[in-house]
PDB file of N, CA and C in Angstrom:
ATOM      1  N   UNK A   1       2.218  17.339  58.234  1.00  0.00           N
ATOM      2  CA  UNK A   1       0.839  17.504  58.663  1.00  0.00           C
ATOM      3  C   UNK A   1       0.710  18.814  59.429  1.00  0.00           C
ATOM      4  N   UNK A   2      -0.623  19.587  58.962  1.00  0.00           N
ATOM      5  CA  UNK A   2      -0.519  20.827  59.738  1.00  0.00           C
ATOM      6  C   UNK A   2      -1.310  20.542  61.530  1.00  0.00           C
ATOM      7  N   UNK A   3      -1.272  19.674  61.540  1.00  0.00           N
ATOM      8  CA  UNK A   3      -1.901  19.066  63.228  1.00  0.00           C
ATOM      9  C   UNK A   3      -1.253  20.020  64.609  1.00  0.00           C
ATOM     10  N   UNK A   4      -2.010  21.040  65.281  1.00  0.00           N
ATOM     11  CA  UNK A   4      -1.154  21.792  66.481  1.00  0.00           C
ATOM     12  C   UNK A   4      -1.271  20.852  67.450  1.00  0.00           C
ATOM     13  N   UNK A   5      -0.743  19.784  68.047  1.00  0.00           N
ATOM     14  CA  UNK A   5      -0.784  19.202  69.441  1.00  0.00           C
ATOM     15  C   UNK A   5      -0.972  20.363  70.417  1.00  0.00           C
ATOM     16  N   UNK A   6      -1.085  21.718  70.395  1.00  0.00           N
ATOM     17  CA  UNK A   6      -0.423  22.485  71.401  1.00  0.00           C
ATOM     18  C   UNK A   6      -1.775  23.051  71.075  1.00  0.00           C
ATOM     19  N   UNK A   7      -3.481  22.455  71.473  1.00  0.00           N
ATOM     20  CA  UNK A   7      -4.105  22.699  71.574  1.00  0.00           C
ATOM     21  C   UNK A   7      -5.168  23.598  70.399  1.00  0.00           C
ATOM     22  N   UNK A   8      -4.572  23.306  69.616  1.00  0.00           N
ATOM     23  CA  UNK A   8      -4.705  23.518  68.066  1.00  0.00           C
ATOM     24  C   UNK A   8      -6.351  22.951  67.132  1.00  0.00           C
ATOM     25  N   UNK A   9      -6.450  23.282  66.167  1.00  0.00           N
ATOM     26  CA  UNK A   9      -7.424  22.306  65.609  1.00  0.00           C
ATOM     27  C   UNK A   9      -6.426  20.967  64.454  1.00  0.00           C
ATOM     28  N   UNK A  10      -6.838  19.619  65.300  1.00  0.00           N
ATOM     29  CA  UNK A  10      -6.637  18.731  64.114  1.00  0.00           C
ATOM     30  C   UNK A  10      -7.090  19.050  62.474  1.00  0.00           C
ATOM     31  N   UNK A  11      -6.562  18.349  61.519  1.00  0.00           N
ATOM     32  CA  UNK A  11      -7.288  18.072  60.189  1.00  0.00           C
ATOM     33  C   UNK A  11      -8.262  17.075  60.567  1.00  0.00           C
ATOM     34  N   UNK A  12      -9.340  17.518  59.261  1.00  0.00           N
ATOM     35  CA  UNK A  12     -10.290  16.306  59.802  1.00  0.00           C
ATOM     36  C   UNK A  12      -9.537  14.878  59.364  1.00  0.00           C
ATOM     37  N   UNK A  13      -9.029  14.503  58.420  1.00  0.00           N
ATOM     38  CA  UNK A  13      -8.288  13.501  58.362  1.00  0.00           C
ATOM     39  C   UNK A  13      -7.544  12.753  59.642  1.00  0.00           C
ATOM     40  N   UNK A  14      -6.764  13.869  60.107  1.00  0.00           N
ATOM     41  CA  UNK A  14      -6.084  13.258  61.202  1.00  0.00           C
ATOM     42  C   UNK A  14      -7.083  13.008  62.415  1.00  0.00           C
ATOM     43  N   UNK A  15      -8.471  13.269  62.607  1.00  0.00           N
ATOM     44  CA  UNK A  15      -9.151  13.079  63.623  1.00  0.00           C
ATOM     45  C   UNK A  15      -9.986  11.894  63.054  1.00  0.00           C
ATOM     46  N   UNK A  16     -10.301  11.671  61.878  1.00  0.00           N
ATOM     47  CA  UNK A  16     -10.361  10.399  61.408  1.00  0.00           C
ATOM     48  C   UNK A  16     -10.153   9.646  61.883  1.00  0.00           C
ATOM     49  N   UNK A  17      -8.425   9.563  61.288  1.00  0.00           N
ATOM     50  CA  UNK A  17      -7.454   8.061  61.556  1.00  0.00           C
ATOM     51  C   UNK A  17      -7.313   7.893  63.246  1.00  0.00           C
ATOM     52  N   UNK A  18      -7.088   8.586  63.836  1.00  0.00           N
ATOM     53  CA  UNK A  18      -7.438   8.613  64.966  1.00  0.00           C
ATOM     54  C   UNK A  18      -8.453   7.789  65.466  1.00  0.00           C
ATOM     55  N   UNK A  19      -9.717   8.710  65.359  1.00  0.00           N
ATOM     56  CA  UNK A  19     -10.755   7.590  65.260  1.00  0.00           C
ATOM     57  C   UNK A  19     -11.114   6.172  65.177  1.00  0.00           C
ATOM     58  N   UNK A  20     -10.606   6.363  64.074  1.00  0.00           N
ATOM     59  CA  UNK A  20     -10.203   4.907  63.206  1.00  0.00           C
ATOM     60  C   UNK A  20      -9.514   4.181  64.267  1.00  0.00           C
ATOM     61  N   UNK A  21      -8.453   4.482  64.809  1.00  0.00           N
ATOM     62  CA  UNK A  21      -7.265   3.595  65.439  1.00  0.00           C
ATOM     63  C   UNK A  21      -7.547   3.462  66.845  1.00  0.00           C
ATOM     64  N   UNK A  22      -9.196   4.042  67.414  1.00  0.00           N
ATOM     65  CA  UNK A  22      -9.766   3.861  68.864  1.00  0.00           C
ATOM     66  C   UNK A  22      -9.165   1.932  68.619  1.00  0.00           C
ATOM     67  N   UNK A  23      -9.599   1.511  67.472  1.00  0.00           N
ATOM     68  CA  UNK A  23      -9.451  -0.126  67.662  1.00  0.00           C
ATOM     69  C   UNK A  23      -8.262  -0.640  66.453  1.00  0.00           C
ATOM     70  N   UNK A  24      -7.710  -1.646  66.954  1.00  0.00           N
ATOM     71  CA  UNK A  24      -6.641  -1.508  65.822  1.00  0.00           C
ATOM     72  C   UNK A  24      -7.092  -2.167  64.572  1.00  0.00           C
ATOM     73  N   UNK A  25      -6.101  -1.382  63.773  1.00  0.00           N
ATOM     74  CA  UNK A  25      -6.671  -1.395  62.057  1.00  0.00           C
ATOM     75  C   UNK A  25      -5.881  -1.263  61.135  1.00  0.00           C
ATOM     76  N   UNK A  26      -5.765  -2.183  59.899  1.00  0.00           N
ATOM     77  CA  UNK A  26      -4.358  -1.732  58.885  1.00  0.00           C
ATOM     78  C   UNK A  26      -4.790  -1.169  58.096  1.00  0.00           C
ATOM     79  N   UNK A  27      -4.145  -0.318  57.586  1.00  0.00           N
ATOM     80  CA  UNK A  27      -4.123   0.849  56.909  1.00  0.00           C
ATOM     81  C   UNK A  27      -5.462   0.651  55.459  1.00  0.00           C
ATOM     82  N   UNK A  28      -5.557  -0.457  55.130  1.00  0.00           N
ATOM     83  CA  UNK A  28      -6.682  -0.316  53.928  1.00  0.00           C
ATOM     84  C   UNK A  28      -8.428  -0.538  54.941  1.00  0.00           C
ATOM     85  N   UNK A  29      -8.475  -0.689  56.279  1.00  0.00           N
ATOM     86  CA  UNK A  29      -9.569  -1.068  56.992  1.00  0.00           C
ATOM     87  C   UNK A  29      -9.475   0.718  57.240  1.00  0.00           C
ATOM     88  N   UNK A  30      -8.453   1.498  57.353  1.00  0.00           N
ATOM     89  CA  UNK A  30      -8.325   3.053  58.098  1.00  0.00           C
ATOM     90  C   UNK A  30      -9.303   3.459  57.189  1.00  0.00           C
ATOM     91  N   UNK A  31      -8.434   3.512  55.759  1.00  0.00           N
ATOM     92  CA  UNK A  31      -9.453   4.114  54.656  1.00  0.00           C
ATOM     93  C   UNK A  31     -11.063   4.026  54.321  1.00  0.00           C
ATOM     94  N   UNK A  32     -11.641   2.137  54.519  1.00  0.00           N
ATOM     95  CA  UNK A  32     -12.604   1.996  54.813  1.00  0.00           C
ATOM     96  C   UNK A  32     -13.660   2.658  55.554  1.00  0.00           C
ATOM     97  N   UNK A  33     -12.997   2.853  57.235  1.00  0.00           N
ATOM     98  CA  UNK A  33     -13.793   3.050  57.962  1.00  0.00           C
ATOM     99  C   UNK A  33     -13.816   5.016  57.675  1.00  0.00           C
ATOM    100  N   UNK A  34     -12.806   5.785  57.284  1.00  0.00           N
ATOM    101  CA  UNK A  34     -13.180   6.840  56.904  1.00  0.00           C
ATOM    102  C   UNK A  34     -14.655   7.295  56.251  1.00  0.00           C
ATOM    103  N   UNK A  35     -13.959   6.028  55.088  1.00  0.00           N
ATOM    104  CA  UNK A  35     -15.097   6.439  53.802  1.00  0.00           C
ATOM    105  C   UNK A  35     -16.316   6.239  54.207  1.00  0.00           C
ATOM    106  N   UNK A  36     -16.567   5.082  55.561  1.00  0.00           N
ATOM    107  CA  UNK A  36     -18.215   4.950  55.622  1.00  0.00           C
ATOM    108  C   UNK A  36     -18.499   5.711  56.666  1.00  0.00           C
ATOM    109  N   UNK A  37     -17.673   6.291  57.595  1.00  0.00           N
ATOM    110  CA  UNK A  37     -18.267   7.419  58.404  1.00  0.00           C
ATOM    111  C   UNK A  37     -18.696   8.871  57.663  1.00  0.00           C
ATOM    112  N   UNK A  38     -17.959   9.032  57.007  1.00  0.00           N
ATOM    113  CA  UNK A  38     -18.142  10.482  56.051  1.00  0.00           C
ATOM    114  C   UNK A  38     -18.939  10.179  54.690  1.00  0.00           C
ATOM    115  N   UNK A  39     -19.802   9.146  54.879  1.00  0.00           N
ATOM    116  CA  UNK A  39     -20.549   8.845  53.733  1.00  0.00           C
ATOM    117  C   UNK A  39     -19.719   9.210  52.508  1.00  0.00           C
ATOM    118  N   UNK A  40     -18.613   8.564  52.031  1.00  0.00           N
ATOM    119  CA  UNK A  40     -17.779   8.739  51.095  1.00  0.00           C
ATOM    120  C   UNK A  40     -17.153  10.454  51.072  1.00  0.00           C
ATOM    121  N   UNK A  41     -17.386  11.344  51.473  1.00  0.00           N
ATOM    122  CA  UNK A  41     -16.995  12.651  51.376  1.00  0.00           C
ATOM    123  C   UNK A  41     -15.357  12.721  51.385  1.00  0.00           C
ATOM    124  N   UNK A  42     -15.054  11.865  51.987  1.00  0.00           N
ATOM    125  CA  UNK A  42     -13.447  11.941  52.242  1.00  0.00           C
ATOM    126  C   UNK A  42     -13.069  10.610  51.853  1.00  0.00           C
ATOM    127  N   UNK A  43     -12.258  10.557  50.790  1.00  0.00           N
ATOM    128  CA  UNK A  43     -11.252   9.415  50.457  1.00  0.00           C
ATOM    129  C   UNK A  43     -10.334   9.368  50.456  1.00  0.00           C
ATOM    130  N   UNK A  44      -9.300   8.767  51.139  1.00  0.00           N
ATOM    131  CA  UNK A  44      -7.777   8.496  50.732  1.00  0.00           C
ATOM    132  C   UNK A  44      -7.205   7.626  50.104  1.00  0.00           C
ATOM    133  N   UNK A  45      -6.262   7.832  49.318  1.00  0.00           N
ATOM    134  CA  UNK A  45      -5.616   7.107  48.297  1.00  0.00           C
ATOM    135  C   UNK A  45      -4.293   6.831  49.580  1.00  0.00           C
ATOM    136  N   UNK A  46      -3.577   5.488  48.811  1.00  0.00           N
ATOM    137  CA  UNK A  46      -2.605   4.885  50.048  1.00  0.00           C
ATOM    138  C   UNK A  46      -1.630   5.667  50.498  1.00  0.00           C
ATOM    139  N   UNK A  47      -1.120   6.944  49.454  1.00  0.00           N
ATOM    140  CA  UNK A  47      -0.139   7.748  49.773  1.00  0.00           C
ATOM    141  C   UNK A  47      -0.138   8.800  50.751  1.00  0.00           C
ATOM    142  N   UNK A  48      -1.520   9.209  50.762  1.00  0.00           N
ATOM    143  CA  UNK A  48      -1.699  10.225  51.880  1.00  0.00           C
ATOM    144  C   UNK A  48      -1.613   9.646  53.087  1.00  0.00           C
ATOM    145  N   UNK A  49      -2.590   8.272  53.138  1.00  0.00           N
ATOM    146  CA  UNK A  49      -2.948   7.587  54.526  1.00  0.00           C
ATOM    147  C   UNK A  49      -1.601   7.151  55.073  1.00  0.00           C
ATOM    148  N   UNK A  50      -0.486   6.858  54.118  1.00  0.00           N
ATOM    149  CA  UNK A  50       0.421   5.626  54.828  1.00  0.00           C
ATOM    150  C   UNK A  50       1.253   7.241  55.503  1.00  0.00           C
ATOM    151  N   UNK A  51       1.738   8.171  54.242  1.00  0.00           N
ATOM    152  CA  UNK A  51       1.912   9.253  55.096  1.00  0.00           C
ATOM    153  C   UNK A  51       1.897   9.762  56.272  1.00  0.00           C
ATOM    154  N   UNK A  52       0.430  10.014  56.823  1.00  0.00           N
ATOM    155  CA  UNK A  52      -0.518  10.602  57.720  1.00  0.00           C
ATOM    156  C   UNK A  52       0.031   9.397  58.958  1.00  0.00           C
ATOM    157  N   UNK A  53      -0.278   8.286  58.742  1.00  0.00           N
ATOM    158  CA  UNK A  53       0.389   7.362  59.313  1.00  0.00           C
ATOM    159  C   UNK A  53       2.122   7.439  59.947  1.00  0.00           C
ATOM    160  N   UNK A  54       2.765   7.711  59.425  1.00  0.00           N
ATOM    161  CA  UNK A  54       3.804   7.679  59.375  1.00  0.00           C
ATOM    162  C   UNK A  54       3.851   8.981  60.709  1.00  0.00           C
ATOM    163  N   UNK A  55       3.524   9.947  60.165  1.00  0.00           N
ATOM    164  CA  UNK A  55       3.839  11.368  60.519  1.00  0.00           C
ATOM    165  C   UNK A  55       3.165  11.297  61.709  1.00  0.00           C
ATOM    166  N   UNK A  56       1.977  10.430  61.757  1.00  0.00           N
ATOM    167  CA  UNK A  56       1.566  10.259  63.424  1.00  0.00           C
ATOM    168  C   UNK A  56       2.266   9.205  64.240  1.00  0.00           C
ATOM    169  N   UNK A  57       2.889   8.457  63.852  1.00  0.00           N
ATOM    170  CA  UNK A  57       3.852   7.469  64.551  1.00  0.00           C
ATOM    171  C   UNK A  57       4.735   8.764  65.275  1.00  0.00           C
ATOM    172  N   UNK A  58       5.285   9.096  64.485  1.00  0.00           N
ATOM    173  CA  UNK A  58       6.584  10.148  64.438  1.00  0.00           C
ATOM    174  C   UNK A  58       5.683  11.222  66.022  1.00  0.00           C
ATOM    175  N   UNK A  59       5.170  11.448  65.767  1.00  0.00           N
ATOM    176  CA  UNK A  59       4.243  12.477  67.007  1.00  0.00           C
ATOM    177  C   UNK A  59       4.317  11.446  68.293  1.00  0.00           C
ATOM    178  N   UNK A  60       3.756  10.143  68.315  1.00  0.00           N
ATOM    179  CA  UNK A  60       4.013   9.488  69.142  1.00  0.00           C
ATOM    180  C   UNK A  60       2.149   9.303  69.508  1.00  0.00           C
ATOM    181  N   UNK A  61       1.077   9.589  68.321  1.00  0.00           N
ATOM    182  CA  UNK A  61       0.008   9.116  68.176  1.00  0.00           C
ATOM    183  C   UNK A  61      -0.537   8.122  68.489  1.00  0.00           C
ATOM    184  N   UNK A  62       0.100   6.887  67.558  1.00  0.00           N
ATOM    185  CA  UNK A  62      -0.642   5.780  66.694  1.00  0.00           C
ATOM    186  C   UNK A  62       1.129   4.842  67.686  1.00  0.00           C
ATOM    187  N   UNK A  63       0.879   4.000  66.917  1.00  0.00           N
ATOM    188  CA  UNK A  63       2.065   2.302  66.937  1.00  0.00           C
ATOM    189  C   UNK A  63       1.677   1.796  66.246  1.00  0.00           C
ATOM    190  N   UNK A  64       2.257   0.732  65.673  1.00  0.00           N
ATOM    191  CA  UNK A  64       1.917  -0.374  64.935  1.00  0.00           C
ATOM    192  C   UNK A  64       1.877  -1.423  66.404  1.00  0.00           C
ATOM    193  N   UNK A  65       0.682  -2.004  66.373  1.00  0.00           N
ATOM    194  CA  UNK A  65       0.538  -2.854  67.192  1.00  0.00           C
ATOM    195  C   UNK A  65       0.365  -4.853  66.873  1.00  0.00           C
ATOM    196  N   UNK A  66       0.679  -5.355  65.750  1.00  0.00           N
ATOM    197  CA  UNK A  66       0.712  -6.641  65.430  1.00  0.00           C
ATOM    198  C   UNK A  66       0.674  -6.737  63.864  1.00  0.00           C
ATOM    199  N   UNK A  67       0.569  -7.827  63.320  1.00  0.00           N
ATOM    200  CA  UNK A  67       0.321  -7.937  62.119  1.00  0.00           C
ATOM    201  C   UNK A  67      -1.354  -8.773  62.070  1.00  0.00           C
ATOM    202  N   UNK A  68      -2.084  -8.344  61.205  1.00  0.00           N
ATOM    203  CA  UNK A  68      -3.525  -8.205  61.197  1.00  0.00           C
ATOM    204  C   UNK A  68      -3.532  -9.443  59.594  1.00  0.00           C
ATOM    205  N   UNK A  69      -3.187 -10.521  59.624  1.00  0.00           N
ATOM    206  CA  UNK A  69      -3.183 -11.812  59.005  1.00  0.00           C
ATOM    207  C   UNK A  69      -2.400 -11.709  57.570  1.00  0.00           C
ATOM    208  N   UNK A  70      -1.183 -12.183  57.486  1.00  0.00           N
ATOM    209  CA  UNK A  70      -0.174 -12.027  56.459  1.00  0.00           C
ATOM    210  C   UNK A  70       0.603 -10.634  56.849  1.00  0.00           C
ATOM    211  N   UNK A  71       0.644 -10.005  55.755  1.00  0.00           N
ATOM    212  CA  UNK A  71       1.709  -8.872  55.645  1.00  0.00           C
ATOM    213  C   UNK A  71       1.624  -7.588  56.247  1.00  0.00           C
ATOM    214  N   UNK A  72      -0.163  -7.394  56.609  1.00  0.00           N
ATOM    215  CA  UNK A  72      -0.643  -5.983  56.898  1.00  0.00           C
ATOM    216  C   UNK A  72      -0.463  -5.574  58.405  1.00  0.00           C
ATOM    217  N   UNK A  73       0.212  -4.266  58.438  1.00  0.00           N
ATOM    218  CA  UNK A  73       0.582  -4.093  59.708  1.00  0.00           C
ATOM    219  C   UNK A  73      -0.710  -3.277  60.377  1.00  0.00           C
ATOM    220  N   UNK A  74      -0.911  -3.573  61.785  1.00  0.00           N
ATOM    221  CA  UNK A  74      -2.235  -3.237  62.526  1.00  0.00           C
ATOM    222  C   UNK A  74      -1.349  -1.443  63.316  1.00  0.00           C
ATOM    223  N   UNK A  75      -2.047  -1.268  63.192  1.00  0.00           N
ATOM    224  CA  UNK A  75      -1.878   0.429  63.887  1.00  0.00           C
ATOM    225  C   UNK A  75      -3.064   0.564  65.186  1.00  0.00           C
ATOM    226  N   UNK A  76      -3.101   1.306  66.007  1.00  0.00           N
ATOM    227  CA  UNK A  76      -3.596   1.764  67.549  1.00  0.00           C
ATOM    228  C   UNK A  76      -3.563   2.704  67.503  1.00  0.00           C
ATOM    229  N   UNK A  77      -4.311   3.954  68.330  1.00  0.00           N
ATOM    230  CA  UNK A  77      -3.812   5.183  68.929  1.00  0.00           C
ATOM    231  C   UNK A  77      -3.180   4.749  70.369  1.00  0.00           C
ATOM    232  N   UNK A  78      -2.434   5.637  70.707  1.00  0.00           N
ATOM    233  CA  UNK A  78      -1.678   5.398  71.939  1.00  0.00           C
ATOM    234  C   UNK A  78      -2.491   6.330  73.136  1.00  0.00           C
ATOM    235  N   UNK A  79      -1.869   6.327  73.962  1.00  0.00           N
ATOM    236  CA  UNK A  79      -2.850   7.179  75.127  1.00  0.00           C
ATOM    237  C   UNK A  79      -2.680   8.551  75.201  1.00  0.00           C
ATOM    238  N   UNK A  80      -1.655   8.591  74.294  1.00  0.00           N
ATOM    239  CA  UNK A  80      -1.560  10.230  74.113  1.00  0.00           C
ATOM    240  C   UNK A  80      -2.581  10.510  72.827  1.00  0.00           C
ATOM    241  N   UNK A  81      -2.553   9.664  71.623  1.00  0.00           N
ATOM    242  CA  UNK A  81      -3.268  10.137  70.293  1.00  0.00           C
ATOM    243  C   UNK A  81      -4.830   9.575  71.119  1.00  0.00           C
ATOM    244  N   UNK A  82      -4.998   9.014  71.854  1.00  0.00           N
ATOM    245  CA  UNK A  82      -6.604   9.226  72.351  1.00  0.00           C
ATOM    246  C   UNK A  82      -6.826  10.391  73.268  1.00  0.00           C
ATOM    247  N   UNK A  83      -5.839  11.329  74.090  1.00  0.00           N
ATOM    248  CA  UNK A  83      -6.157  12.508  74.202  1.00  0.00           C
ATOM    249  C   UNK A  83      -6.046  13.439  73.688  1.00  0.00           C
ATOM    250  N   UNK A  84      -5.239  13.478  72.328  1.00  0.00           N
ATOM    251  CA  UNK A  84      -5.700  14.585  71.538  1.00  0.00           C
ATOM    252  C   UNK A  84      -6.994  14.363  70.709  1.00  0.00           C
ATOM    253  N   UNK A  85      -7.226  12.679  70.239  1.00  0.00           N
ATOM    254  CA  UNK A  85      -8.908  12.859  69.863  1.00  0.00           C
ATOM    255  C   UNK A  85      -9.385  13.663  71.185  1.00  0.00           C
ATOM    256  N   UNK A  86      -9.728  13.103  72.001  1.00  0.00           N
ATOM    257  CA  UNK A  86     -10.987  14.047  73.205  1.00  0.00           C
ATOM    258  C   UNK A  86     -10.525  15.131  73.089  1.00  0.00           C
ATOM    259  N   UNK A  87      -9.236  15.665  72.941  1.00  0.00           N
ATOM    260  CA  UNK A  87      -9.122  17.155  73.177  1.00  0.00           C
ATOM    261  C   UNK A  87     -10.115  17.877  72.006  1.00  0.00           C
ATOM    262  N   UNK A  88      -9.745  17.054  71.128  1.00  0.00           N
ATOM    263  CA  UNK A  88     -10.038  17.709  69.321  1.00  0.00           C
ATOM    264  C   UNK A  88     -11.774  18.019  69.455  1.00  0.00           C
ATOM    265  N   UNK A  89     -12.275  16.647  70.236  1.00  0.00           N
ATOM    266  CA  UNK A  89     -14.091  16.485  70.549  1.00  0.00           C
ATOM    267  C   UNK A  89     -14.238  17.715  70.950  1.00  0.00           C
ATOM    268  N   UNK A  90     -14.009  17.942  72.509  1.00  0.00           N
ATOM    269  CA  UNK A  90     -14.304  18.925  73.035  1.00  0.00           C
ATOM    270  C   UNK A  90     -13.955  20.131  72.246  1.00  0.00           C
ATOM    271  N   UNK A  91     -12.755  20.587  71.721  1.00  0.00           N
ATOM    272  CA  UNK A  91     -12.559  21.820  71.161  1.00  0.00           C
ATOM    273  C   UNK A  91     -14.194  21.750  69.946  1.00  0.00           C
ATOM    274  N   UNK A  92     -14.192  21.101  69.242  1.00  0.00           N
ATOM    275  CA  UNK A  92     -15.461  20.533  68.516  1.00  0.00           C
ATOM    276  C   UNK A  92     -16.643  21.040  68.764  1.00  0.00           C
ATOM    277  N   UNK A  93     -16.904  20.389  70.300  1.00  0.00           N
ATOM    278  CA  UNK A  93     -17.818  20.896  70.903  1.00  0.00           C
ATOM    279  C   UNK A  93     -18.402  22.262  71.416  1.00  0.00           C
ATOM    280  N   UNK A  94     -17.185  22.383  71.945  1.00  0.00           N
ATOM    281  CA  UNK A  94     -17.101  24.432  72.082  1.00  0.00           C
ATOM    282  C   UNK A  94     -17.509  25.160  70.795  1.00  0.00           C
ATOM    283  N   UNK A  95     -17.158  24.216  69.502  1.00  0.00           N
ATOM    284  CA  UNK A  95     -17.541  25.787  68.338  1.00  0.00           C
ATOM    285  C   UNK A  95     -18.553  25.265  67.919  1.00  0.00           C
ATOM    286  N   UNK A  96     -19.001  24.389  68.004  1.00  0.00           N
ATOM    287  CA  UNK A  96     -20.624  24.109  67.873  1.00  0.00           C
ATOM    288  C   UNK A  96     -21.446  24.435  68.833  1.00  0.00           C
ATOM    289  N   UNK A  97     -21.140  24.559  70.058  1.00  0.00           N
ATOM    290  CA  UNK A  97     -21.815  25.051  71.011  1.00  0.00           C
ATOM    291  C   UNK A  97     -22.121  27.222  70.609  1.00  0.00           C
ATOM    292  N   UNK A  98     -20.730  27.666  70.381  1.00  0.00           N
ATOM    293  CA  UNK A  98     -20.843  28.894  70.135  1.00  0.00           C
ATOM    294  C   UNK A  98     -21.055  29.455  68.681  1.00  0.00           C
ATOM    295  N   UNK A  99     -21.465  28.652  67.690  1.00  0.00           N
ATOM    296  CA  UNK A  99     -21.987  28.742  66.229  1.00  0.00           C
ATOM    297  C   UNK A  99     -23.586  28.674  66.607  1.00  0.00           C
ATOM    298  N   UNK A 100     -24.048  27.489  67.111  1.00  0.00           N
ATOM    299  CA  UNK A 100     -25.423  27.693  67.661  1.00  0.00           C
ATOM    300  C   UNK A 100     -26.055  28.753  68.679  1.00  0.00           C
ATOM    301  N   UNK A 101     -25.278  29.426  69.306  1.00  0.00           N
ATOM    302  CA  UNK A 101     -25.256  30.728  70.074  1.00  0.00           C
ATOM    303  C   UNK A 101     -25.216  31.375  69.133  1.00  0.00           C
ATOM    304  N   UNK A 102     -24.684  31.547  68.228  1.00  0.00           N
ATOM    305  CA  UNK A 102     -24.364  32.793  67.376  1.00  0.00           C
ATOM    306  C   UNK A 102     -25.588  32.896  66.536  1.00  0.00           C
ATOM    307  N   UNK A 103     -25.570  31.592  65.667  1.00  0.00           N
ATOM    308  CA  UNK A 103     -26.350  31.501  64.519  1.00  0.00           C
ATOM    309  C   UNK A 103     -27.702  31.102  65.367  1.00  0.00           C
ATOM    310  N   UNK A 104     -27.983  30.571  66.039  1.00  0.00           N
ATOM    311  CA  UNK A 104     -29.215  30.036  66.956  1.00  0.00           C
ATOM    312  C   UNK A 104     -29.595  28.333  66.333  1.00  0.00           C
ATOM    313  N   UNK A 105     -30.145  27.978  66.928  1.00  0.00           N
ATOM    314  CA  UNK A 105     -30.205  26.712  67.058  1.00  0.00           C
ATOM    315  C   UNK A 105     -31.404  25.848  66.280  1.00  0.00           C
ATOM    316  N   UNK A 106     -32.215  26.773  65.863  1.00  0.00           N
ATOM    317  CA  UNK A 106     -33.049  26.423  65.228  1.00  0.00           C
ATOM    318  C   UNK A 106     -33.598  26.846  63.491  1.00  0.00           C
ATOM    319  N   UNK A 107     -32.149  26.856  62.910  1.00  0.00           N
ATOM    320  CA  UNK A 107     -32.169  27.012  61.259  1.00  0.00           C
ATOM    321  C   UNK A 107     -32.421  26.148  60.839  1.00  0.00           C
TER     322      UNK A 107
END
């Protein structure tokens, strides 16, 4: 994943799942809730997500936090992957703040 923790811009994907994992969620509810925030614009197929998954465990993001009824494992952000979401917001915020400075605010 090209993700800079080191104050970087997330992928939107990874600010997604993130998202996604404010509440815990197994991996086919992640994809769900993508697809209906981005009005379908962004879909993942299981290989990227379980991936993306994986590779944010590995960062120390996400956990698997229970099993979510039978086999499906539930995922969380941790208190570190909820401050790189806010970090990601705010950085967010700053270039929308200075795109509307630039470009002006009323196009």
């Amino acid at each position: 994943m090209r993700d800079n923790a080191k104050g970087g811009a997330l992928t939107e994907v990874t600010f997604y799942i993130l998202l996604a994992l404010h509440q815990p969620r197994h991996g086919y509810a992640v994809m769900q809730f993508i697809e209906e925030k981005t009005a379908r614009r962004l879909a993942l197929g299981a290989g990227t997500l379980y991936g993306a998954l994986n590779a944010l465990q590995e960062k120390g993001w996400i956990a698997p936090c229970g099993e979510a009824g039978g086999r499906k494992k539930e995922y969380a952000a941790t208190p570190l992957g909820r401050e790189v979401a806010a970090r990601e917001l705010e950085r967010l915020r700053e270039l929308a703040k200075t795109a509307e400075e630039i470009m002006g605010g009323g196009t």
